[in-house]
Protein backbone atom coordinates (compact mmCIF):
# COMPACT_ATOMS: atom_id res chain seq x y z
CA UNK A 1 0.00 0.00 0.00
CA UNK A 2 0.96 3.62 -0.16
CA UNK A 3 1.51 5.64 2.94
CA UNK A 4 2.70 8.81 3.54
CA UNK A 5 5.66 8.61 6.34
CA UNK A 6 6.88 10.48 9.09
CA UNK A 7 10.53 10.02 9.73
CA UNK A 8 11.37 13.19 11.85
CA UNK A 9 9.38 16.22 13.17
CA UNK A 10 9.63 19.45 11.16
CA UNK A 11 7.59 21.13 8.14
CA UNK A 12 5.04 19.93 5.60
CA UNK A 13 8.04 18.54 3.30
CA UNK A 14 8.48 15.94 6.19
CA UNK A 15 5.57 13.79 4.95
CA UNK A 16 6.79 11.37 2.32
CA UNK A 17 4.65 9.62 -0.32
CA UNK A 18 6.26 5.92 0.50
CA UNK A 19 4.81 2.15 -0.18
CA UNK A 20 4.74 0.64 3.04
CA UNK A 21 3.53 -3.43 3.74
CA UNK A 22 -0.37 -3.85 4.19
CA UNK A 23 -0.91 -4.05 7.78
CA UNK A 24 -2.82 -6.59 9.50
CA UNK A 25 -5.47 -6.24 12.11
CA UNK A 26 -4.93 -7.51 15.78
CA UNK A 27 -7.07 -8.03 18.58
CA UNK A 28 -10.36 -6.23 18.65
CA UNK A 29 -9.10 -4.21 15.11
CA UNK A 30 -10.25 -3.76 11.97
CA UNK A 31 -8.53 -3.55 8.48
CA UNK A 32 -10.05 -0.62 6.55
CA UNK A 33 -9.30 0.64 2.80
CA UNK A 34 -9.53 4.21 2.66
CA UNK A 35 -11.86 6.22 1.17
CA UNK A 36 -10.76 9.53 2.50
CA UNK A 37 -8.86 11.09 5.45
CA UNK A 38 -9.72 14.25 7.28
CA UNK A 39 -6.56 16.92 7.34
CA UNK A 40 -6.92 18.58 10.84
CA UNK A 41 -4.53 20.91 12.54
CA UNK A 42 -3.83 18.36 15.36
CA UNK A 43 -1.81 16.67 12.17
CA UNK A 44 0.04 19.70 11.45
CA UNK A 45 0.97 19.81 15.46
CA UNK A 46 2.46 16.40 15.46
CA UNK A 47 3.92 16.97 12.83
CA UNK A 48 5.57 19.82 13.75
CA UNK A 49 6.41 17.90 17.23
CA UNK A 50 4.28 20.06 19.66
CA UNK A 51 1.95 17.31 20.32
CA UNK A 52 4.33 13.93 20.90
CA UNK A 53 4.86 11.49 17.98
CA UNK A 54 6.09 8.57 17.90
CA UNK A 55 8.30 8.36 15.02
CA UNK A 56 9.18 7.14 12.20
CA UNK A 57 5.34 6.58 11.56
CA UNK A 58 1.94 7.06 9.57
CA UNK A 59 0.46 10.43 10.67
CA UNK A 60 -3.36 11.47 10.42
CA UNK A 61 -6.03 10.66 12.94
CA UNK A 62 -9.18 10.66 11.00
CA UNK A 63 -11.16 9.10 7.70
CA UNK A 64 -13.67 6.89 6.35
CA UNK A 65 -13.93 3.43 4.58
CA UNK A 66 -15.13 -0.26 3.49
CA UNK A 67 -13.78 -2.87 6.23
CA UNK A 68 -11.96 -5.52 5.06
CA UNK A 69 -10.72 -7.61 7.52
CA UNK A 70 -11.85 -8.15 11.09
CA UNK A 71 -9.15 -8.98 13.80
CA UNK A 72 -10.14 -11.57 16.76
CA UNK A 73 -12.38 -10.43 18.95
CA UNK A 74 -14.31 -7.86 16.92
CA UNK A 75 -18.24 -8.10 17.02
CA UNK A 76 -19.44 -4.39 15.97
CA UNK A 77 -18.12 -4.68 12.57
CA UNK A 78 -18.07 -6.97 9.25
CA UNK A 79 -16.51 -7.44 5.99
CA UNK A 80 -18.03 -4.71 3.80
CA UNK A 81 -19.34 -2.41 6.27
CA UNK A 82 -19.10 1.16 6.03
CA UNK A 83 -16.95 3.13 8.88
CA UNK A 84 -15.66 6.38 10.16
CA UNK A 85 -13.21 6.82 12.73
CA UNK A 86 -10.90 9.24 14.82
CA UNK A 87 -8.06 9.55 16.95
CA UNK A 88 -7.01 6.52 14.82
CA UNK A 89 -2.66 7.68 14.53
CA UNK A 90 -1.80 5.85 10.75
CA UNK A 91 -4.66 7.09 8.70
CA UNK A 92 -2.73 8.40 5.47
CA UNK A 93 -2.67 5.50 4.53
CA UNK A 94 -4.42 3.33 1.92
CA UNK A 95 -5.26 0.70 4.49
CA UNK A 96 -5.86 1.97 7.90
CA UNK A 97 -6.06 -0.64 10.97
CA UNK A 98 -8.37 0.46 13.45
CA UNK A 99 -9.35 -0.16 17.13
CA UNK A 100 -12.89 -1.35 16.94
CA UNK A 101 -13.99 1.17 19.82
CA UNK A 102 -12.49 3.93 17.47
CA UNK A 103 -14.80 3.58 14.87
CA UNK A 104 -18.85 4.36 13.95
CA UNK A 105 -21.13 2.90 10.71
CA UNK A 106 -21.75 5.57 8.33
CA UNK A 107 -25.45 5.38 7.36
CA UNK A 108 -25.82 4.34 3.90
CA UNK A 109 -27.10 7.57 2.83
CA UNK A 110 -24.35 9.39 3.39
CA UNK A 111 -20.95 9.59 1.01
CA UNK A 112 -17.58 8.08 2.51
CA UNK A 113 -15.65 11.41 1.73
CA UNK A 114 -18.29 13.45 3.15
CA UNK A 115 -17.67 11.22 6.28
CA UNK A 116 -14.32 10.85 6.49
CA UNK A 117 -14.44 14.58 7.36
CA UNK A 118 -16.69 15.64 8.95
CA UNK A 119 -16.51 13.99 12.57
CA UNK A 120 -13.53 15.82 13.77
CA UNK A 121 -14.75 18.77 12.49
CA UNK A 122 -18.38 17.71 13.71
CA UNK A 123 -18.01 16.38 16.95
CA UNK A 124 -15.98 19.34 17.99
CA UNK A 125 -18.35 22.09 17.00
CA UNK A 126 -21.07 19.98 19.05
CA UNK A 127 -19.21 19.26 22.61
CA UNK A 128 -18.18 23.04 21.88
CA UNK A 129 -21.89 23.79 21.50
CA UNK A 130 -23.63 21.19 23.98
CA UNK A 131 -20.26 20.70 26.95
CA UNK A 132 -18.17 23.10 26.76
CA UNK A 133 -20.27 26.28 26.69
CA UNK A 134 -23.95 25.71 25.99
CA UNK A 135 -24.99 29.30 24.92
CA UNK A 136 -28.35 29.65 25.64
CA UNK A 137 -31.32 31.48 23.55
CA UNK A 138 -31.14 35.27 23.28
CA UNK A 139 -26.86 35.34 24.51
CA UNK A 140 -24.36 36.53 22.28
CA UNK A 141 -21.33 34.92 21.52
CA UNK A 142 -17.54 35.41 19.26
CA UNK A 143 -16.50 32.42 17.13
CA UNK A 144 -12.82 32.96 15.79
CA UNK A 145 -12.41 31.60 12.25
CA UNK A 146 -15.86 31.61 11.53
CA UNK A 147 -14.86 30.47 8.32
CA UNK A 148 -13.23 27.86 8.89
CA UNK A 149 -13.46 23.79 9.40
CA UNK A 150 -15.20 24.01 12.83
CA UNK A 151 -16.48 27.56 12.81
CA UNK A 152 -19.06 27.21 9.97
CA UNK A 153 -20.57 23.88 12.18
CA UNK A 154 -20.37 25.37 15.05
CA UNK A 155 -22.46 28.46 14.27
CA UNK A 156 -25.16 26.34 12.82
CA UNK A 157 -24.72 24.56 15.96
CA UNK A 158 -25.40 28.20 17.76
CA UNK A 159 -27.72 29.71 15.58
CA UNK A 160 -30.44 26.72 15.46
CA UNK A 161 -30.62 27.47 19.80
CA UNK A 162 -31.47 31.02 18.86
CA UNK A 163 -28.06 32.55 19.97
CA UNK A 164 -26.58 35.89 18.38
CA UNK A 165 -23.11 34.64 16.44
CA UNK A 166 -20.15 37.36 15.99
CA UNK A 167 -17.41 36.08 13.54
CA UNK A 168 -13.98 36.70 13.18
CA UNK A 169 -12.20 35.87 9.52
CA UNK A 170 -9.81 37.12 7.26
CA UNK A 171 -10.96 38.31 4.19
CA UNK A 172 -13.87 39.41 2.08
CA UNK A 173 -14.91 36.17 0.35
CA UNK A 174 -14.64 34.03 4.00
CA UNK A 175 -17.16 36.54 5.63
CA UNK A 176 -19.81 36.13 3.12
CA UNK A 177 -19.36 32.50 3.83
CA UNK A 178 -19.93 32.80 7.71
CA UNK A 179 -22.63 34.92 6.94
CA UNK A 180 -24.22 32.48 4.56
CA UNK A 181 -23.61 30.13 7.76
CA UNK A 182 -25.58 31.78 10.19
CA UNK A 183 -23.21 34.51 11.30
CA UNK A 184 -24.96 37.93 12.60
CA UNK A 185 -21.86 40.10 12.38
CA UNK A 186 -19.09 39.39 10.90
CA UNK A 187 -15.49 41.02 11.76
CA UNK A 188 -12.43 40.96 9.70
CA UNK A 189 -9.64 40.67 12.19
CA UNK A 190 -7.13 41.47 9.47
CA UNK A 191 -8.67 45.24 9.06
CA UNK A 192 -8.57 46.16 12.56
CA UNK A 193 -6.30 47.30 15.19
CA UNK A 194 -8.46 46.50 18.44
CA UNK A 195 -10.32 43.35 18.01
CA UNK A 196 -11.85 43.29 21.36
CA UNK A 197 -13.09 47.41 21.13
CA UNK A 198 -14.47 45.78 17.99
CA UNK A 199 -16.55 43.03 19.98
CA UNK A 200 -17.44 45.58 22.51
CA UNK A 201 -19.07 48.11 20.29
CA UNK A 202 -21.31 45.10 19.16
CA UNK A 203 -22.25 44.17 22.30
CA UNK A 204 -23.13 47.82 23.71
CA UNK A 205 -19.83 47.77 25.66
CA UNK A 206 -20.87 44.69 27.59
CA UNK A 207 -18.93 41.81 25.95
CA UNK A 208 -19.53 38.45 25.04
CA UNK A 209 -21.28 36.17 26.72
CA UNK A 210 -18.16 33.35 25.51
CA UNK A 211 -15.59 33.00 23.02
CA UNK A 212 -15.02 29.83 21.51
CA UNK A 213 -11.35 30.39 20.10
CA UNK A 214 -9.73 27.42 18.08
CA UNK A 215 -7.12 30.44 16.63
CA UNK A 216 -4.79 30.54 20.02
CA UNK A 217 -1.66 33.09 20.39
CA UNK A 218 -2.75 35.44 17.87
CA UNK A 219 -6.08 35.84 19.64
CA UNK A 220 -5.97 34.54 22.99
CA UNK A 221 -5.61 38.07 24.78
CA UNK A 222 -8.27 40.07 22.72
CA UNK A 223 -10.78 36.90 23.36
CA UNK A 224 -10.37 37.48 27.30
CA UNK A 225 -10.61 41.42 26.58
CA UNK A 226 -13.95 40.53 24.66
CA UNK A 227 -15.71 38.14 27.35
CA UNK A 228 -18.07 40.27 29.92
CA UNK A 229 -18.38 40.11 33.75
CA UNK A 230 -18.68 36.15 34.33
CA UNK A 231 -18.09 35.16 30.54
CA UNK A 232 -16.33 31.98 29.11
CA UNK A 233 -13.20 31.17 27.43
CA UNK A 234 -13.27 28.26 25.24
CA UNK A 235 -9.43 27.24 23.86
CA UNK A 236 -10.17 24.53 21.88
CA UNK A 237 -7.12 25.05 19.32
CA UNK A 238 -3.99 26.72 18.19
CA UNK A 239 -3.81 27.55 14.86
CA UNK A 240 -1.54 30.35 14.93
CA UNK A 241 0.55 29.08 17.80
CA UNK A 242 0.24 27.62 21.01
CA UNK A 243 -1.09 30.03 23.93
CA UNK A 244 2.06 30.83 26.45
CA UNK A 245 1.42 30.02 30.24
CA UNK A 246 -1.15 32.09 31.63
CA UNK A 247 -1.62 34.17 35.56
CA UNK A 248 -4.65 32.88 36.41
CA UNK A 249 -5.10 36.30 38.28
CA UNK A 250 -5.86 38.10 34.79
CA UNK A 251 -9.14 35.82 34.77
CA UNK A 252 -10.02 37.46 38.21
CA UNK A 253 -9.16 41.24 36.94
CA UNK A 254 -11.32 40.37 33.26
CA UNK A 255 -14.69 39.80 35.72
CA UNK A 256 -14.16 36.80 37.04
CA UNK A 257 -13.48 34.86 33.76
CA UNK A 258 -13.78 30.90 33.44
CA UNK A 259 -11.25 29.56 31.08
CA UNK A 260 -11.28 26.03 29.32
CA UNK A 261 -9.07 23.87 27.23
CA UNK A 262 -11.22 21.20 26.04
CA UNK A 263 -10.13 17.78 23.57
CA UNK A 264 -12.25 16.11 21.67
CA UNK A 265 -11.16 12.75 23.02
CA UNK A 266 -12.65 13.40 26.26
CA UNK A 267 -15.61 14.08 25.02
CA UNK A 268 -16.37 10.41 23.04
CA UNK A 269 -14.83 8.45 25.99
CA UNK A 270 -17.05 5.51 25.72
CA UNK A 271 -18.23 3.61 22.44
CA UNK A 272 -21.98 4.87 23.52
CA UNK A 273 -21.22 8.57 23.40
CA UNK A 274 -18.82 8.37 20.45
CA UNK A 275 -22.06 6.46 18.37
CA UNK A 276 -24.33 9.03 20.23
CA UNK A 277 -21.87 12.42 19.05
CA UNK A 278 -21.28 10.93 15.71
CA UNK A 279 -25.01 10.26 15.00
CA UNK A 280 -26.22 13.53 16.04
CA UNK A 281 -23.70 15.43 13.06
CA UNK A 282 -24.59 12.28 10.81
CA UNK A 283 -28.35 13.10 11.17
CA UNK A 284 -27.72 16.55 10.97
CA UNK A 285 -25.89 16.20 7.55
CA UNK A 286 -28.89 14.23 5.99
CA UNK A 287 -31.43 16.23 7.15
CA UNK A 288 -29.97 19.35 6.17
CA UNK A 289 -30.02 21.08 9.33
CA UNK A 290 -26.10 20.79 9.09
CA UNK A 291 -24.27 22.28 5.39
CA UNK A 292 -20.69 20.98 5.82
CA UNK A 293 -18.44 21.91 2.86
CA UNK A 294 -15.43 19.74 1.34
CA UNK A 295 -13.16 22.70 0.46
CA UNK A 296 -9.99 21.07 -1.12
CA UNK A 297 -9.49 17.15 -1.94
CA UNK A 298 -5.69 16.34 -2.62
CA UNK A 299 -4.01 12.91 -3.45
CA UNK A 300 -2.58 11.17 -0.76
CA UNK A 301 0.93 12.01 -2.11
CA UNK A 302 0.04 15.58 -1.77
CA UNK A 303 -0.20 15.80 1.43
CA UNK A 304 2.23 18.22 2.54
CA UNK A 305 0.28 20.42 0.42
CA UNK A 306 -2.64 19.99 1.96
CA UNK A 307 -0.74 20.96 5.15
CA UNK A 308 0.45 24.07 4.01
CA UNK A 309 -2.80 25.15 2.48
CA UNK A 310 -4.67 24.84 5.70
CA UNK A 311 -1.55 26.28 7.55
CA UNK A 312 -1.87 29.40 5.53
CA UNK A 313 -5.78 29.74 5.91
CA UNK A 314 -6.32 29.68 2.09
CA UNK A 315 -9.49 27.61 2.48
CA UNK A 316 -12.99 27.63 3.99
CA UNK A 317 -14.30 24.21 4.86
CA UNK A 318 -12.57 20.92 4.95
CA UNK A 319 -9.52 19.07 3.05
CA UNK A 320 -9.20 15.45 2.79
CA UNK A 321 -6.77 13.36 1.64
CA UNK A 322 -8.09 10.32 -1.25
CA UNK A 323 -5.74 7.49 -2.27
């Protein structure tokens, strides 16, 4: 099969296209040829060795498939049967072995690409939505990179419980998306020299009810300056950088501020609220209550590319990987 391969921590021109032995499943595994594999920045910070990996390896965490093979022990799955999965380390690859308890059935209805990328994406706008902050009817809240992956999901998310949705993007043609998402104002964080004056001015002075910031360094200070008296912090991510230690004392002087780092891992802990998560974004994509967008597909071989596209921001939506 044909992997790409990890051999030592660094940029996108780490990954190399390689051919690599087919694996074989183990106890309570499955054998899976890929359809498609999500690109998330949680690759991008293993690769780059802030979060650990073990290398050489496979990198990539998410995707979607037809089992093949079924290891001892396995009695959720079958020869044939459709699957997602995530936090699954070896998934650029053309066949992807997979702890049993990793993986969900994609409903028949619903295209393998489609769910190959959508449950990282997915299942993080909704513990966002439903855990860590559940915004409430008639609040008011700031999603950084509205745009983006889990910022378009997650305002849906928002915007069907009746909540008001401020934005933050980058350019022109990425706020008419968020808008055309659900987004009530929209700021371009590129154009201005105060984001948080910004957020206040929309909010009468007051501030956000809670930021749900996936962006990190680059916005980490002006989403505490943006929260009101009592208002939550959600760090979820670190696209521009990771956030540096912080004095817990500024969350007393910002009004008493509650601050969060949450991981998706935590929040599908058990096989029955990994099915439950997944199902509730898989419903929500076939009924059309959720619009999730595919915004690049690349060759496996190209993934470094892929890496540096979302790196740079260039896209709205979601890139896979397809062998």
């Amino acid at each position: 099969m044909h992997a790409i391969e990890i051999r030592e921590t660094g940029g996108p021109e780490v990954q190399r296209y390689v051919e690599r032995p087919d694996p074989e499943p183990g106890e309570g595994q499955i054998l899976v040829a890929l359809a498609a594999a999500g690109v998330n920045f949680i690759d991008l910070y293993r690769r780059e060795g802030r979060y650990p990996l073990p290398v050489p390896c496979v990198p990539g965490e998410e995707g979607s498939g037809v089992v093949l093979s079924t290891g001892p022990g396995v009695t959720r799955f079958a020869p044939g049967d459709r699957v997602a999965w995530t936090t699954v380390l070896g998934s650029y690859a053309g066949r992807v072995v997979v702890p049993e308890d990793k993986a969900v059935v994609v409903p028949d209805a619903l295209d393998l690409r489609t769910a190959g990328g959508v449950l990282v994406h997915g299942m993080t706008a909704h513990f966002l939505a439903h855990d860590s902050y559940p915004a409430r009817e008639g609040e008011t809240v700031l999603v950084h990179a509205a745009a983006g992956g889990v910022g378009l999901l997650l305002t849906q998310l928002l915007k069907r419980r009746g909540v008001r949705v401020i934005g933050t993007v980058s350019t022109e043609e990425k706020e008419k998306t968020a808008r055309a998402n659900g987004a009530d104002e929209v700021v371009r964080y590129t154009e201005t020299d105060d984001l948080a004056a910004e957020i206040r001015a929309l909010t009468g002075g007051e501030g956000v009810h809670a930021v749900y910031d996936g962006v990190g360094a680059a916005t980490f200070d002006a989403s505490l300056a943006s929260l009101r008296t009592r208002g939550t912090l959600v760090l979820f991510g670190g696209a521009s950088g990771a956030v540096p230690p912080v004095d817990v004392m500024r969350l007393l002087w910002g009004g008493s501020l509650t601050l969060t780092r949450p991981y998706l891992e935590h929040f599908r802990a058990t096989v029955e609220e990994f099915e439950w998560r997944a199902g509730e974004v898989f419903r929500g994509i076939l009924d059309g209550t959720l619009n999730f967008t595919v915004a690049g597909t690349y060759p496996l071989a190209e993934a470094a590319r892929a890496h540096t596209d979302l790196a740079a921001r260039r896209t709205s939506g979601k890139l896979l990987l397809v062998p």
